[in-house]
PDB file of N, CA and C in Angstrom:
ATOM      1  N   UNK A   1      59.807 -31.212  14.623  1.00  0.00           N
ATOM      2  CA  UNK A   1      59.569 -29.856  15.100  1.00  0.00           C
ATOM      3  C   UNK A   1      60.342 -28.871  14.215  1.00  0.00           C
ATOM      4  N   UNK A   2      59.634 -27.861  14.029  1.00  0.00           N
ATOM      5  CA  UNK A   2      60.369 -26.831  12.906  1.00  0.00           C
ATOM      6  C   UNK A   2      61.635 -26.187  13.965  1.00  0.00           C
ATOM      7  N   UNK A   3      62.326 -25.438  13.432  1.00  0.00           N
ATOM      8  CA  UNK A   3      62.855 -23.971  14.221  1.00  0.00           C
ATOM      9  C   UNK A   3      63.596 -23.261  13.383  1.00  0.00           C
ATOM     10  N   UNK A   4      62.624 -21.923  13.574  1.00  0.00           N
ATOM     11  CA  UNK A   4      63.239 -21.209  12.798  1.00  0.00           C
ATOM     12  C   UNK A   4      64.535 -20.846  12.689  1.00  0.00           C
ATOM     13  N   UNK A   5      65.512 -21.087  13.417  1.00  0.00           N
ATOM     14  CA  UNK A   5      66.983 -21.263  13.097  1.00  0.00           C
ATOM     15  C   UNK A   5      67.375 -22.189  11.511  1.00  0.00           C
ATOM     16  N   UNK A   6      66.803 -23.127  11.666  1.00  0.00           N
ATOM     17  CA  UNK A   6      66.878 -24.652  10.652  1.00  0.00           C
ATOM     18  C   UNK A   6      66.609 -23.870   9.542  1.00  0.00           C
ATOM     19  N   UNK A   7      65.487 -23.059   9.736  1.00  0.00           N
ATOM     20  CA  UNK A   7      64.369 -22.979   8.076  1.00  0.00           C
ATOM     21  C   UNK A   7      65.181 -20.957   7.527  1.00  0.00           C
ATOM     22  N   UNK A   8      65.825 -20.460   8.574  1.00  0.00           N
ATOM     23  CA  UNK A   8      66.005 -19.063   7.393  1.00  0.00           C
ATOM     24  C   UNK A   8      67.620 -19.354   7.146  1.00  0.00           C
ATOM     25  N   UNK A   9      68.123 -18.655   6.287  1.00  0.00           N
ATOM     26  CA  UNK A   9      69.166 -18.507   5.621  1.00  0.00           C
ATOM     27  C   UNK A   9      69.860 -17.503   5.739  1.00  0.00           C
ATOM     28  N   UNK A  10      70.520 -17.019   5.018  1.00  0.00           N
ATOM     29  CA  UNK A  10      71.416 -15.608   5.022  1.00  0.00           C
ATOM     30  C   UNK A  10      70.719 -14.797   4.502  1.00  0.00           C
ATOM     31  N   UNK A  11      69.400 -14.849   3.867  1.00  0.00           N
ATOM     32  CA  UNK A  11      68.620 -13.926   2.438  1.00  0.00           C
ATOM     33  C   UNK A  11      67.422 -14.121   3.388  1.00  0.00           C
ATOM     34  N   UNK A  12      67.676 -14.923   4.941  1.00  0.00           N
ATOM     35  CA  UNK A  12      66.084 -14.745   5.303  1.00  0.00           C
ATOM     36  C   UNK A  12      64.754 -15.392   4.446  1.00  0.00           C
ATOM     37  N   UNK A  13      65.199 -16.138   3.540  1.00  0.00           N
ATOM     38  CA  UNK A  13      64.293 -16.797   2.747  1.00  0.00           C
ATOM     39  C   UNK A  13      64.024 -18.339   3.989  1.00  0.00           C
ATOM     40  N   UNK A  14      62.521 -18.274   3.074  1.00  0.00           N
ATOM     41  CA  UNK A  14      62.317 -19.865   4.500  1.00  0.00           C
ATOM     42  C   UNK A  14      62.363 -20.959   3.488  1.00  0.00           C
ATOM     43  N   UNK A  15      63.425 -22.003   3.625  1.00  0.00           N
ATOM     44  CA  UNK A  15      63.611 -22.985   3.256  1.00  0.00           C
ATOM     45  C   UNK A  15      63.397 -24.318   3.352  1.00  0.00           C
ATOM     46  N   UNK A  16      62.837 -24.454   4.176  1.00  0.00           N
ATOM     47  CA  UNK A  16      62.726 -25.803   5.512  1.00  0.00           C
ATOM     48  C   UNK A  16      61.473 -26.279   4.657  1.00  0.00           C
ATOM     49  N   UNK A  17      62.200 -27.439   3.869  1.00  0.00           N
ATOM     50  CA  UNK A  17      61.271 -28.714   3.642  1.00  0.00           C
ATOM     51  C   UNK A  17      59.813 -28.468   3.657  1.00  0.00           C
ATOM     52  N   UNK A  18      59.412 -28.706   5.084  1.00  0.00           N
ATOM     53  CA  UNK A  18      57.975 -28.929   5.793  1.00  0.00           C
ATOM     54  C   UNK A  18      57.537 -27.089   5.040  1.00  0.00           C
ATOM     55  N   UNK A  19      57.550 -26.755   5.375  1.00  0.00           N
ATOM     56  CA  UNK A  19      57.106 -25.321   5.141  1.00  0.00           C
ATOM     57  C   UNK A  19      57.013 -24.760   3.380  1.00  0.00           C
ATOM     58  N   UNK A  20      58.217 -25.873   2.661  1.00  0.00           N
ATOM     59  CA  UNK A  20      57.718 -25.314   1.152  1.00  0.00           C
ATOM     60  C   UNK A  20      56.477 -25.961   1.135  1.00  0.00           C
ATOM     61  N   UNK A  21      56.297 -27.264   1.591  1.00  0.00           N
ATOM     62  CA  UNK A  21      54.945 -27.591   1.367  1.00  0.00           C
ATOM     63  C   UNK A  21      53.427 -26.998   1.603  1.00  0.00           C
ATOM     64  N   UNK A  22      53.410 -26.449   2.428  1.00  0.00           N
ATOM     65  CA  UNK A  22      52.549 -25.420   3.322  1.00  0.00           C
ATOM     66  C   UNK A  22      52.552 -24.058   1.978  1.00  0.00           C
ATOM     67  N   UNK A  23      53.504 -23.935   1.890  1.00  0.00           N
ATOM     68  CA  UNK A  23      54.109 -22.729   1.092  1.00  0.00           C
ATOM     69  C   UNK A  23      53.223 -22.410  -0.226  1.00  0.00           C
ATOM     70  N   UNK A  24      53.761 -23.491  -1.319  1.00  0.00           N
ATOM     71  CA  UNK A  24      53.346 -23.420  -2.318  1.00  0.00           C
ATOM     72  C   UNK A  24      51.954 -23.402  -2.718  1.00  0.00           C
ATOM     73  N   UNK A  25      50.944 -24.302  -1.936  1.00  0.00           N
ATOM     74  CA  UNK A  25      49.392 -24.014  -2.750  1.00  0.00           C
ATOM     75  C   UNK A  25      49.129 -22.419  -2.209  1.00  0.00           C
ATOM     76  N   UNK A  26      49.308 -21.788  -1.281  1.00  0.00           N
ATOM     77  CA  UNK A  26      49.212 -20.427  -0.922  1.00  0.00           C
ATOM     78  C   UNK A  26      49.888 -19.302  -2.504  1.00  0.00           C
ATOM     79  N   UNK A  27      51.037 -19.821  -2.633  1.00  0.00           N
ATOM     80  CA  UNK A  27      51.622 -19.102  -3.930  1.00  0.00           C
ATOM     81  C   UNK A  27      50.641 -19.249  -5.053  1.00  0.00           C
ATOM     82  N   UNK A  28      50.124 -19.978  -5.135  1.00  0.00           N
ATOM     83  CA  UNK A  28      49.279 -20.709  -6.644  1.00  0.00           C
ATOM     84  C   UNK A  28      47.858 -19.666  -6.071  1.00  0.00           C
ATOM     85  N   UNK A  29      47.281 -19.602  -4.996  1.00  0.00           N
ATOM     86  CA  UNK A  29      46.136 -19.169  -4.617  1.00  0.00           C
ATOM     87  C   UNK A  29      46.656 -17.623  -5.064  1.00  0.00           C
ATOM     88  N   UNK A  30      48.091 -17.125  -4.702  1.00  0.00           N
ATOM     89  CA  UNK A  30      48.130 -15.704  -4.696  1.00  0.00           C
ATOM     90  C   UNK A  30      48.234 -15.258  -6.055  1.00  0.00           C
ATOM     91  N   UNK A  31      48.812 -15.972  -7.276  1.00  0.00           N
ATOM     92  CA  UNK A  31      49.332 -15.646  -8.605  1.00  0.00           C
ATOM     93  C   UNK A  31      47.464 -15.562  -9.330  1.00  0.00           C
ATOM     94  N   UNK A  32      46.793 -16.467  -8.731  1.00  0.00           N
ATOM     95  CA  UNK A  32      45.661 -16.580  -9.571  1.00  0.00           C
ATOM     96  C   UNK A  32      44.441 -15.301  -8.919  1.00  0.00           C
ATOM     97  N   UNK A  33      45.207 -15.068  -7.786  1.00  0.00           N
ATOM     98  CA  UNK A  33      44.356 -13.828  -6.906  1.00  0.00           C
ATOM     99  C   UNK A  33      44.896 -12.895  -7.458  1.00  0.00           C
ATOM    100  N   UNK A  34      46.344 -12.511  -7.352  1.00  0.00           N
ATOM    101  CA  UNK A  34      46.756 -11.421  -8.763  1.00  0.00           C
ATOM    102  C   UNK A  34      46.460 -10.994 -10.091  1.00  0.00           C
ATOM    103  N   UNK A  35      46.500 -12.349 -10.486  1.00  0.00           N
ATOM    104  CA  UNK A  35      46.405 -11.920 -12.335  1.00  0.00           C
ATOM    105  C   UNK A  35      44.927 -11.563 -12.211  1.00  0.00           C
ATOM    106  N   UNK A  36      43.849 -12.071 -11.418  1.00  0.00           N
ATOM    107  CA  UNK A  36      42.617 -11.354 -11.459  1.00  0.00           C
ATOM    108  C   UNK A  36      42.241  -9.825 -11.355  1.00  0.00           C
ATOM    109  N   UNK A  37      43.205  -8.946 -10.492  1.00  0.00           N
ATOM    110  CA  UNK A  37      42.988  -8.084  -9.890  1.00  0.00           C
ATOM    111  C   UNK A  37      43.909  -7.340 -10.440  1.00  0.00           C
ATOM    112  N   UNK A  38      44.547  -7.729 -11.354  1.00  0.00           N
ATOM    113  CA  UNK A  38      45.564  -6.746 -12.787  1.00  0.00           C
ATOM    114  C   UNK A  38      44.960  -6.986 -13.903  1.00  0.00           C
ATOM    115  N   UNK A  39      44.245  -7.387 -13.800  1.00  0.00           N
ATOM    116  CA  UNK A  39      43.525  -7.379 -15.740  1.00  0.00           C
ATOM    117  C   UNK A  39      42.460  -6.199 -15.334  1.00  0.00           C
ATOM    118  N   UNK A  40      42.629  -5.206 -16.516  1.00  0.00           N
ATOM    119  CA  UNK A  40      41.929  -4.057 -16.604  1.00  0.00           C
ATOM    120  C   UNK A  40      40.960  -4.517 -16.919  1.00  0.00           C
ATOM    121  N   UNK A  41      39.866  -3.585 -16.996  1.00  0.00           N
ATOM    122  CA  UNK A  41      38.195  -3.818 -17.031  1.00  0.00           C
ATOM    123  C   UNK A  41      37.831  -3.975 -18.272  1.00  0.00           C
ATOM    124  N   UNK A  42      38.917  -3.113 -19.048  1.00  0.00           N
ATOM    125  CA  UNK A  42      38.169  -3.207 -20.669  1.00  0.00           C
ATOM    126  C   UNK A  42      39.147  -3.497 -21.416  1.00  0.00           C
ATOM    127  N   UNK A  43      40.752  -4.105 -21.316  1.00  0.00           N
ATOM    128  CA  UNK A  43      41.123  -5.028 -21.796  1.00  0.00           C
ATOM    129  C   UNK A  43      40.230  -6.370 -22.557  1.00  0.00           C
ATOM    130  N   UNK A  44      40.713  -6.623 -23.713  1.00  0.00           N
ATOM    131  CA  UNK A  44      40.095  -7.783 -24.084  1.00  0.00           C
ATOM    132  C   UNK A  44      39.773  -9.211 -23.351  1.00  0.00           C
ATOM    133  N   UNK A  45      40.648  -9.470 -22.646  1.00  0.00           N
ATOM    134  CA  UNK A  45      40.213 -10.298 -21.372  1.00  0.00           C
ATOM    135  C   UNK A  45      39.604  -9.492 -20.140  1.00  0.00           C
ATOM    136  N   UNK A  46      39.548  -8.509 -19.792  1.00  0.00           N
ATOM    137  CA  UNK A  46      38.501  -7.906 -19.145  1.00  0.00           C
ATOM    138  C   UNK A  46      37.560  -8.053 -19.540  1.00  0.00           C
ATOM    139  N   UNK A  47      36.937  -7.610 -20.347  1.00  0.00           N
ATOM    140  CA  UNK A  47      35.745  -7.755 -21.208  1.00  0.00           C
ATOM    141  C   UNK A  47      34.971  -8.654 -21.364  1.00  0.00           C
ATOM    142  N   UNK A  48      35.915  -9.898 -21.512  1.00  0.00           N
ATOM    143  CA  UNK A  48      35.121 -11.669 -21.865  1.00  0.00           C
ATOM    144  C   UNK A  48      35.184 -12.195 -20.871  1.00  0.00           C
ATOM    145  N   UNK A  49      35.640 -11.427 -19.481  1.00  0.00           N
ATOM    146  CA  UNK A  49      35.155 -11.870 -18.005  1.00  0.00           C
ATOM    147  C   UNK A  49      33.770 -11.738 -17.360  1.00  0.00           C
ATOM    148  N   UNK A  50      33.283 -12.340 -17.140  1.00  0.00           N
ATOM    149  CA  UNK A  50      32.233 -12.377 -16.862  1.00  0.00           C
ATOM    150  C   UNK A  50      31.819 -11.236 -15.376  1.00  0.00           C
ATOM    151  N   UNK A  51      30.754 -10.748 -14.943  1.00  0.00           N
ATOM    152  CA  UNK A  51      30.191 -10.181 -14.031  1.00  0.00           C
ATOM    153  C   UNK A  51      30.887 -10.639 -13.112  1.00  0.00           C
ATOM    154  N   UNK A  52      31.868  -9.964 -11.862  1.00  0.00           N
ATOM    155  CA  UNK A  52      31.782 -10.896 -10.650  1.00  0.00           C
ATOM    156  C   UNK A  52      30.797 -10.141  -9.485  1.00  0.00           C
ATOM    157  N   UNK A  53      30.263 -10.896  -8.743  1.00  0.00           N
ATOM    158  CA  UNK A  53      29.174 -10.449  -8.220  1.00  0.00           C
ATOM    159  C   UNK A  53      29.379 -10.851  -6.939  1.00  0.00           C
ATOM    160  N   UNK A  54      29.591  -9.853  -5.871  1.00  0.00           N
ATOM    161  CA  UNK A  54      29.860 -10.263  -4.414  1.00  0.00           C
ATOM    162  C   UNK A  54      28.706 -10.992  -3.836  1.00  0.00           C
ATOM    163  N   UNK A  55      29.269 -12.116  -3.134  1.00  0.00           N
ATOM    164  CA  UNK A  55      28.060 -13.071  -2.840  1.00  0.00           C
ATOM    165  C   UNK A  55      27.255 -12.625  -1.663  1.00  0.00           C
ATOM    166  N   UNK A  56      27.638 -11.190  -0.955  1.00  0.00           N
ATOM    167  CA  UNK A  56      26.257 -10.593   0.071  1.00  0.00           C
ATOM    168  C   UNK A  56      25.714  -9.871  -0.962  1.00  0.00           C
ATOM    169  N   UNK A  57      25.718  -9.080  -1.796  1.00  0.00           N
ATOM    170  CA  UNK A  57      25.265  -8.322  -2.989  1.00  0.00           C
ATOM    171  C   UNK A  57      24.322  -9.184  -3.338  1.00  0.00           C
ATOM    172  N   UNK A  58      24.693 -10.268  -4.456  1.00  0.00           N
ATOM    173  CA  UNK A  58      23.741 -11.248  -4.656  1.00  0.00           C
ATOM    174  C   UNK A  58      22.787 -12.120  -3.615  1.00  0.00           C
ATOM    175  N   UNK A  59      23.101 -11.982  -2.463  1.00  0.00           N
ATOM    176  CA  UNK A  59      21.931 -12.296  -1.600  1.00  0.00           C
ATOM    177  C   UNK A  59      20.957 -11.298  -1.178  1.00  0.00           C
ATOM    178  N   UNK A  60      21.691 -10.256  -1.044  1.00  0.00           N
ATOM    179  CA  UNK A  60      20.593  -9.002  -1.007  1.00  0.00           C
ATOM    180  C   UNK A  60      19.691  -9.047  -2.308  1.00  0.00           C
ATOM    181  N   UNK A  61      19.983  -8.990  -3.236  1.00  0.00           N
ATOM    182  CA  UNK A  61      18.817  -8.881  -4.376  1.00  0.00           C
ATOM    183  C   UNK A  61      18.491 -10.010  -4.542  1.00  0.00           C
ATOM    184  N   UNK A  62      18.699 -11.760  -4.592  1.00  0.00           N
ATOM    185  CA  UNK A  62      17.759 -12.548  -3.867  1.00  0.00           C
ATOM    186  C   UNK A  62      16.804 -12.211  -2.843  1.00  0.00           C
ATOM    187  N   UNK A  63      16.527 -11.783  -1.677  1.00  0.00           N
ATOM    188  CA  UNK A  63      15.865 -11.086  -0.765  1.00  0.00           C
ATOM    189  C   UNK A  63      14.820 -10.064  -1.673  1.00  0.00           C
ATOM    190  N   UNK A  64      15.596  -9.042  -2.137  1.00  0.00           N
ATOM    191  CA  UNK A  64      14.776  -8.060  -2.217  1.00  0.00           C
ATOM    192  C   UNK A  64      13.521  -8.732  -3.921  1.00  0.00           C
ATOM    193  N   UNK A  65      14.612  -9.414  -4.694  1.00  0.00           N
ATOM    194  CA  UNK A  65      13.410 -10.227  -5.587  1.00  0.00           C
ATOM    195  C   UNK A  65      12.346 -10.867  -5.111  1.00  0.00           C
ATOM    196  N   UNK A  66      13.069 -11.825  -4.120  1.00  0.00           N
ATOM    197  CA  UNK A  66      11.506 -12.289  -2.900  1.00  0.00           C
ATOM    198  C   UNK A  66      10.313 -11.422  -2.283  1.00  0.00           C
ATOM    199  N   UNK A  67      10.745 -10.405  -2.310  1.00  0.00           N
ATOM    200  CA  UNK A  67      10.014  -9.638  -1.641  1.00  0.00           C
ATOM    201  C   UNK A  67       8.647  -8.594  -2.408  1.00  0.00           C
ATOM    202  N   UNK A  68       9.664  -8.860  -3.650  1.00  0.00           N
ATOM    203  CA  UNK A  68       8.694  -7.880  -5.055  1.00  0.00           C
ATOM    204  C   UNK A  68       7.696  -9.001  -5.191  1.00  0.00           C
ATOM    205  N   UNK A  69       8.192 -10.542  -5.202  1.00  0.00           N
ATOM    206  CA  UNK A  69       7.365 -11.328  -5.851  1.00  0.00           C
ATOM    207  C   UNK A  69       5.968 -12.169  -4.383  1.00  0.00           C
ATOM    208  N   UNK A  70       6.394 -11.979  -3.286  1.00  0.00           N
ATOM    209  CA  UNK A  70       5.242 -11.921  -2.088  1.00  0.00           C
ATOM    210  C   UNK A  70       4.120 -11.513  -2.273  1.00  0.00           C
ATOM    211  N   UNK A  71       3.739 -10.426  -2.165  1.00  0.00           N
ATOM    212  CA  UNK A  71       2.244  -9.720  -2.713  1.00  0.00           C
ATOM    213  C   UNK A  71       1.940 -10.350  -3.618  1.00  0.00           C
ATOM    214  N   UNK A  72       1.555 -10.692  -4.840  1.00  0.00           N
ATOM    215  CA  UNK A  72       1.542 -11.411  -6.107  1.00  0.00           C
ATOM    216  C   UNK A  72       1.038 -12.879  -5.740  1.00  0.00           C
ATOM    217  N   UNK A  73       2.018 -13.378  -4.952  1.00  0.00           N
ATOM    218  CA  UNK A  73       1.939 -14.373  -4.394  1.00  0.00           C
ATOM    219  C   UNK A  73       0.829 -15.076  -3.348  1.00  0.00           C
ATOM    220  N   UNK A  74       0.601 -13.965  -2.616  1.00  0.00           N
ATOM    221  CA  UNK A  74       0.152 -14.023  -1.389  1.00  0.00           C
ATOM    222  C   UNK A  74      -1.525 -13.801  -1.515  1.00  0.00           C
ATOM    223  N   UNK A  75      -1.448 -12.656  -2.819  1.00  0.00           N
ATOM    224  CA  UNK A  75      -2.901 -12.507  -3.703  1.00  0.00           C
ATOM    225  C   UNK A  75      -3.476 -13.830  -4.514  1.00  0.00           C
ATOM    226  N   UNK A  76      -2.143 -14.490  -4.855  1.00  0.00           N
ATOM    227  CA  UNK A  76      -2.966 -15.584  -5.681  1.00  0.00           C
ATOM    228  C   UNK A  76      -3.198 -16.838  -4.471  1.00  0.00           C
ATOM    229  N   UNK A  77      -3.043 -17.009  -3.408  1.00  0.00           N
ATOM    230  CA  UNK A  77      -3.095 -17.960  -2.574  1.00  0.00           C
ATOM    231  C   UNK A  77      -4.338 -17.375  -2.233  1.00  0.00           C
ATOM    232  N   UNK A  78      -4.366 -16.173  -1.546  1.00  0.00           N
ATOM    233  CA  UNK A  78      -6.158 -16.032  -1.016  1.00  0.00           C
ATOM    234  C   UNK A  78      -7.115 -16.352  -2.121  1.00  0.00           C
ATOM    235  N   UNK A  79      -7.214 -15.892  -3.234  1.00  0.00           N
ATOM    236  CA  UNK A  79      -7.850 -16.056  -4.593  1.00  0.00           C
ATOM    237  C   UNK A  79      -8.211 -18.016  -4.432  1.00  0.00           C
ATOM    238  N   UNK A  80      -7.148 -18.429  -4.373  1.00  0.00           N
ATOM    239  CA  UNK A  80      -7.510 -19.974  -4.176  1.00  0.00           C
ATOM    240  C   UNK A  80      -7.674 -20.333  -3.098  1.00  0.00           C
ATOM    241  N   UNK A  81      -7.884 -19.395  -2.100  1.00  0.00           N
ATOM    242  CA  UNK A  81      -8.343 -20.015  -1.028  1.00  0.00           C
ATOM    243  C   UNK A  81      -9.804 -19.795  -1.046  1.00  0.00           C
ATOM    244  N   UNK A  82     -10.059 -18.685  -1.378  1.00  0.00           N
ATOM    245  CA  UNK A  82     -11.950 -18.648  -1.418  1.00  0.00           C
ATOM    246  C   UNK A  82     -12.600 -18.819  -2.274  1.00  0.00           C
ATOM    247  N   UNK A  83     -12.011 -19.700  -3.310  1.00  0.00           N
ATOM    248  CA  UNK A  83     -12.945 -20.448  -4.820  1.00  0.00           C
ATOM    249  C   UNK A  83     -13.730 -21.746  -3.748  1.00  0.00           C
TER     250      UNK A  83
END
């Protein structure tokens, strides 16, 4: 069982064993969530980053491509339906 008595210190830092473990892949998730979101846009590594594209964004224009390409579609199915 943890308690937080055990795990802070004098600096309030959490120390307790069980908890660096927990700890650290969160740190690794945050440094690589940082350095993303500090590289300028037109920095040279900005630049050779690729598009990021929010994944409801990109489902919306999936959708709305479906939707241009229906009619088209829907014309060439009747077309083969009454040969």
């Amino acid at each position: 069982m943890l308690h937080t008595d055990d795990a802070l210190q004098t600096d309030g830092a959490l120390q307790h064993p069980e908890w660096a473990s927990l700890r650290a892949p969160r740190q690794e998730r945050f440094k690589v969530c940082e350095r993303e979101s500090k590289t300028k846009a037109f920095s040279k590594v900005g630049l050779q980053l690729e598009d990021r594209v929010d994944p409801n964004e990109a489902a919306l224009q999936e959708t709305a491509d479906w939707l241009r390409r229906c009619p088209t579609a829907c014309r060439l199915l009747m077309i083969q339906c009454f040969r």
